[in-house]
C-alpha atoms as a PDB file:
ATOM      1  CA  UNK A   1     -50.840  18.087  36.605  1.00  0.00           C
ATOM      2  CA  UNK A   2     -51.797  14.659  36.752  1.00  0.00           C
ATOM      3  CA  UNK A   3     -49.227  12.087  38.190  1.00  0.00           C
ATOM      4  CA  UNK A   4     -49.897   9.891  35.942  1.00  0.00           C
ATOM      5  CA  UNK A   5     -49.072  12.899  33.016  1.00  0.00           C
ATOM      6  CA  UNK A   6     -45.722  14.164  34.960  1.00  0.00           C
ATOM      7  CA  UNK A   7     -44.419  10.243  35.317  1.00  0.00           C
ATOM      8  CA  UNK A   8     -45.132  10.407  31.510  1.00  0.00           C
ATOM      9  CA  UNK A   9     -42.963  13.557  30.743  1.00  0.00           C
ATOM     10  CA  UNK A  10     -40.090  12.468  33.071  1.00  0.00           C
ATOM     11  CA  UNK A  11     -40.078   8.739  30.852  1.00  0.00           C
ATOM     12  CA  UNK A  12     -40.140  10.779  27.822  1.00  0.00           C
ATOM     13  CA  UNK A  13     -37.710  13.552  29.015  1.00  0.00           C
ATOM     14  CA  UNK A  14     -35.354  10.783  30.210  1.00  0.00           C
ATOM     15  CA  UNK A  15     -35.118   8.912  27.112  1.00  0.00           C
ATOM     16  CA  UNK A  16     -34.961  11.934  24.568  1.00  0.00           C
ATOM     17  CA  UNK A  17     -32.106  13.605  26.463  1.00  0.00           C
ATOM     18  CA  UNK A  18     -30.178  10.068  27.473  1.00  0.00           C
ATOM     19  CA  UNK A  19     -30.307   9.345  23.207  1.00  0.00           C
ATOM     20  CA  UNK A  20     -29.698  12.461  22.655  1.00  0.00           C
ATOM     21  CA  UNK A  21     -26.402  12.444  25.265  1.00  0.00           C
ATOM     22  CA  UNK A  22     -25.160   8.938  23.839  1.00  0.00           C
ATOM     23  CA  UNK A  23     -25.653   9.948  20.428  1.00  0.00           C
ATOM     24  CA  UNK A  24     -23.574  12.746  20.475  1.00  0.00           C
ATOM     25  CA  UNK A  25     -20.555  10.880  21.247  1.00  0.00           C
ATOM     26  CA  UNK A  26     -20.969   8.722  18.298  1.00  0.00           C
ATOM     27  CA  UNK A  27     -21.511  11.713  16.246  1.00  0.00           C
ATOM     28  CA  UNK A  28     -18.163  13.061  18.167  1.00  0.00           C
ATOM     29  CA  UNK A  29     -16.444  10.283  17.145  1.00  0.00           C
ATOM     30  CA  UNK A  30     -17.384   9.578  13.719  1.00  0.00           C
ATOM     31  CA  UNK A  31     -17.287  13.116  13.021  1.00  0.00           C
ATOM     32  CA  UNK A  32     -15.298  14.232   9.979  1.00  0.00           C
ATOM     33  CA  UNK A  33     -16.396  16.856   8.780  1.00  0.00           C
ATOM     34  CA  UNK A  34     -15.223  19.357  11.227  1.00  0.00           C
ATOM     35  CA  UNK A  35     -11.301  19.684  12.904  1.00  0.00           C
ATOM     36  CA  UNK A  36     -11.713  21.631  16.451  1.00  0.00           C
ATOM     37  CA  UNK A  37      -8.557  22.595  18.510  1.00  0.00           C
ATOM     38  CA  UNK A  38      -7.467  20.760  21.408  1.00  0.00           C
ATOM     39  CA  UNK A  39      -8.694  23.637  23.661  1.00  0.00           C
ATOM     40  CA  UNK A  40     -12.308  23.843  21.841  1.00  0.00           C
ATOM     41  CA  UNK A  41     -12.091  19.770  22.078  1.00  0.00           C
ATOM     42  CA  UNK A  42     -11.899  20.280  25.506  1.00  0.00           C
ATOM     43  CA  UNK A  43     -14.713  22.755  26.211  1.00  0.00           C
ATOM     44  CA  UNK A  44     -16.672  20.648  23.417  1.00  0.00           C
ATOM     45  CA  UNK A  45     -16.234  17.317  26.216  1.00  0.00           C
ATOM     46  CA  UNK A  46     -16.990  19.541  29.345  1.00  0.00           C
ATOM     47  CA  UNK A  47     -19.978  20.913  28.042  1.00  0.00           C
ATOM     48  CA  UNK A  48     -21.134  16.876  26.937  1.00  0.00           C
ATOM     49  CA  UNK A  49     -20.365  15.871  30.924  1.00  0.00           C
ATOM     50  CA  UNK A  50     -22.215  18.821  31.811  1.00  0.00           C
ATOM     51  CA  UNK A  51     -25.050  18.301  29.458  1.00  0.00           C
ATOM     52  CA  UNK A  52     -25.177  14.353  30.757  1.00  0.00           C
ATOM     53  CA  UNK A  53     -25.455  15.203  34.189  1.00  0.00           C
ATOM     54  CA  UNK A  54     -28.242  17.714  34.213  1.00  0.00           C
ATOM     55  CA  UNK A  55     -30.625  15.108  32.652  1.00  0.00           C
ATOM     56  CA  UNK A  56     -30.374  13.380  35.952  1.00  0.00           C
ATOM     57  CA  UNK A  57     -30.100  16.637  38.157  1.00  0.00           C
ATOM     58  CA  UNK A  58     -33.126  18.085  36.355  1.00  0.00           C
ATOM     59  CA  UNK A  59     -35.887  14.938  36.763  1.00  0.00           C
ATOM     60  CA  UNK A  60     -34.417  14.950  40.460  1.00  0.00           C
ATOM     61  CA  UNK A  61     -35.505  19.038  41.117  1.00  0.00           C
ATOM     62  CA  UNK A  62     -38.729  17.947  38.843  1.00  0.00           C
ATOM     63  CA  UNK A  63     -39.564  15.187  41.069  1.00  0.00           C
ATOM     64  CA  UNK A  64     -38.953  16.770  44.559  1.00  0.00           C
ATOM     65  CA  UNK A  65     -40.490  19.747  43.080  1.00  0.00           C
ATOM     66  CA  UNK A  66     -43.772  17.888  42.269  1.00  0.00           C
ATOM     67  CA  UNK A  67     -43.717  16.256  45.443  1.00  0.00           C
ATOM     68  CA  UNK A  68     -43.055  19.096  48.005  1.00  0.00           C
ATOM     69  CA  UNK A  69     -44.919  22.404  45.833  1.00  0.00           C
ATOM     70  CA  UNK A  70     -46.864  21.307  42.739  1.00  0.00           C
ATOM     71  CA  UNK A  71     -46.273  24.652  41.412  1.00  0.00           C
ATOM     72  CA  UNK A  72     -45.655  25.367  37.741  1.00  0.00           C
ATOM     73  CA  UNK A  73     -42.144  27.092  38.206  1.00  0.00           C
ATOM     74  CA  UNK A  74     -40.563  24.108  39.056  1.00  0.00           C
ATOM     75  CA  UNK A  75     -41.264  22.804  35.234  1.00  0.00           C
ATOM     76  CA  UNK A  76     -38.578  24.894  33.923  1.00  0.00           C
ATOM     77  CA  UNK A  77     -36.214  21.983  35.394  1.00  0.00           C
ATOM     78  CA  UNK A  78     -37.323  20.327  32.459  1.00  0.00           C
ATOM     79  CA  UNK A  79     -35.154  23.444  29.845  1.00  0.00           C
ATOM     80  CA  UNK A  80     -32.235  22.666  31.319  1.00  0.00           C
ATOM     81  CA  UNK A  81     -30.353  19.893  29.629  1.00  0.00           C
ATOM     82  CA  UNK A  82     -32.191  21.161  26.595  1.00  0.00           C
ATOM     83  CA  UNK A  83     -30.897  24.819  27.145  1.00  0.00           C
ATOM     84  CA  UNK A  84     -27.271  23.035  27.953  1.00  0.00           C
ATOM     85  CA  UNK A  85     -27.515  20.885  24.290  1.00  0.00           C
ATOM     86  CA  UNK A  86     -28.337  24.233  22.039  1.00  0.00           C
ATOM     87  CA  UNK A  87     -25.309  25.683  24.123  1.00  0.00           C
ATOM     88  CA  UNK A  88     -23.051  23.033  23.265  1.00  0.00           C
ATOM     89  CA  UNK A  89     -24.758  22.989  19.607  1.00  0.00           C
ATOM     90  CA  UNK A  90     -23.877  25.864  18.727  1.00  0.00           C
ATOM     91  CA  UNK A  91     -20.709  26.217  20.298  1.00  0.00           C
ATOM     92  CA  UNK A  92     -19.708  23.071  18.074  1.00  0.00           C
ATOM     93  CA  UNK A  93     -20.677  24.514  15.398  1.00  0.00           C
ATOM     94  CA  UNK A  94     -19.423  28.231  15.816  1.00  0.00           C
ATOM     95  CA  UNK A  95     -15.736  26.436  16.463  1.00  0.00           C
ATOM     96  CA  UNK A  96     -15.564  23.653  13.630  1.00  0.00           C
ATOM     97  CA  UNK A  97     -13.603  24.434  10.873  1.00  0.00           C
ATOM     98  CA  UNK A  98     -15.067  22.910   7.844  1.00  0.00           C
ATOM     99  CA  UNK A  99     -12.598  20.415   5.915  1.00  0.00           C
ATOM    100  CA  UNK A 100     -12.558  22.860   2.939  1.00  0.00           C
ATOM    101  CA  UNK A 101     -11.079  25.247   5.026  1.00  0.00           C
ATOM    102  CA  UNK A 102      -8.725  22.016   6.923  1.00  0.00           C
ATOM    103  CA  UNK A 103      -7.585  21.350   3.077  1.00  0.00           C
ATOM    104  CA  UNK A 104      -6.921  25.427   2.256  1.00  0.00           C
ATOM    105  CA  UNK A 105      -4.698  25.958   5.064  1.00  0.00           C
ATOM    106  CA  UNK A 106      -2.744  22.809   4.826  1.00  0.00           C
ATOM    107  CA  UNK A 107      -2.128  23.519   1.151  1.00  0.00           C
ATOM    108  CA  UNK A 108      -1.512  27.200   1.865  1.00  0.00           C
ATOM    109  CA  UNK A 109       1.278  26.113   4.772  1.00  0.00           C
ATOM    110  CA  UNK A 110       3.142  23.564   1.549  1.00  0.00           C
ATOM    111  CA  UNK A 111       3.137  26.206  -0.374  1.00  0.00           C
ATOM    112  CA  UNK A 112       5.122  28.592   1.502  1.00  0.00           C
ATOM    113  CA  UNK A 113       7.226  26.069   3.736  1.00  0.00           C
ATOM    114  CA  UNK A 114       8.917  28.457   6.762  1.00  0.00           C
END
């Protein structure tokens, strides 16, 4: 691959993952539609600091791997913070509970006061 084709990549691999990284904590923070735990709120914020630092772990094995080897295996640098956002993705949304479900169990626990 051409250097001036991998410096390309790395720009766009950079940027895409950094937005990516700062938006979800706006999204975090303005979220309403879903109420997580304090333990799944916890995972949910270890797997974000994870996720933000292998963008910069990732171009640095990409760029010593195009330096020292020029081999194609060390591309698949460039899946990890994306493999590390679909993880956290989905974990978000396998642990959310919606607000119609918030709303039902509130109501329920009214109802029948303890």
């Amino acid at each position: 691959m051409p250097l001036w084709l991998f410096t390309l990549l790395c720009f766009l691999h950079l940027q895409f993952t950094g937005m990516i990284a700062m938006g979800l904590i706006f999204m975090a923070c303005a979220e309403g539609n879903y109420i997580h735990e304090r333990k799944h709120n916890d995972r949910l914020v270890r797997l974000w600091f994870l996720y933000s630092f292998s963008i910069p772990f990732s171009l640095g094995w990409l760029i010593y791997g195009y330096a020292t080897d020029q081999s194609p295996r060390f591309y698949w640098w460039f899946a990890l913070p994306w493999a590390l956002l679909l993880l956290m993705l989905s974990y978000w949304r396998i642990t959310g509970v919606s607000p119609r479900q918030a709303s039902s169990q509130t109501e329920q626990e009214t109802d029948h006061p303890d």
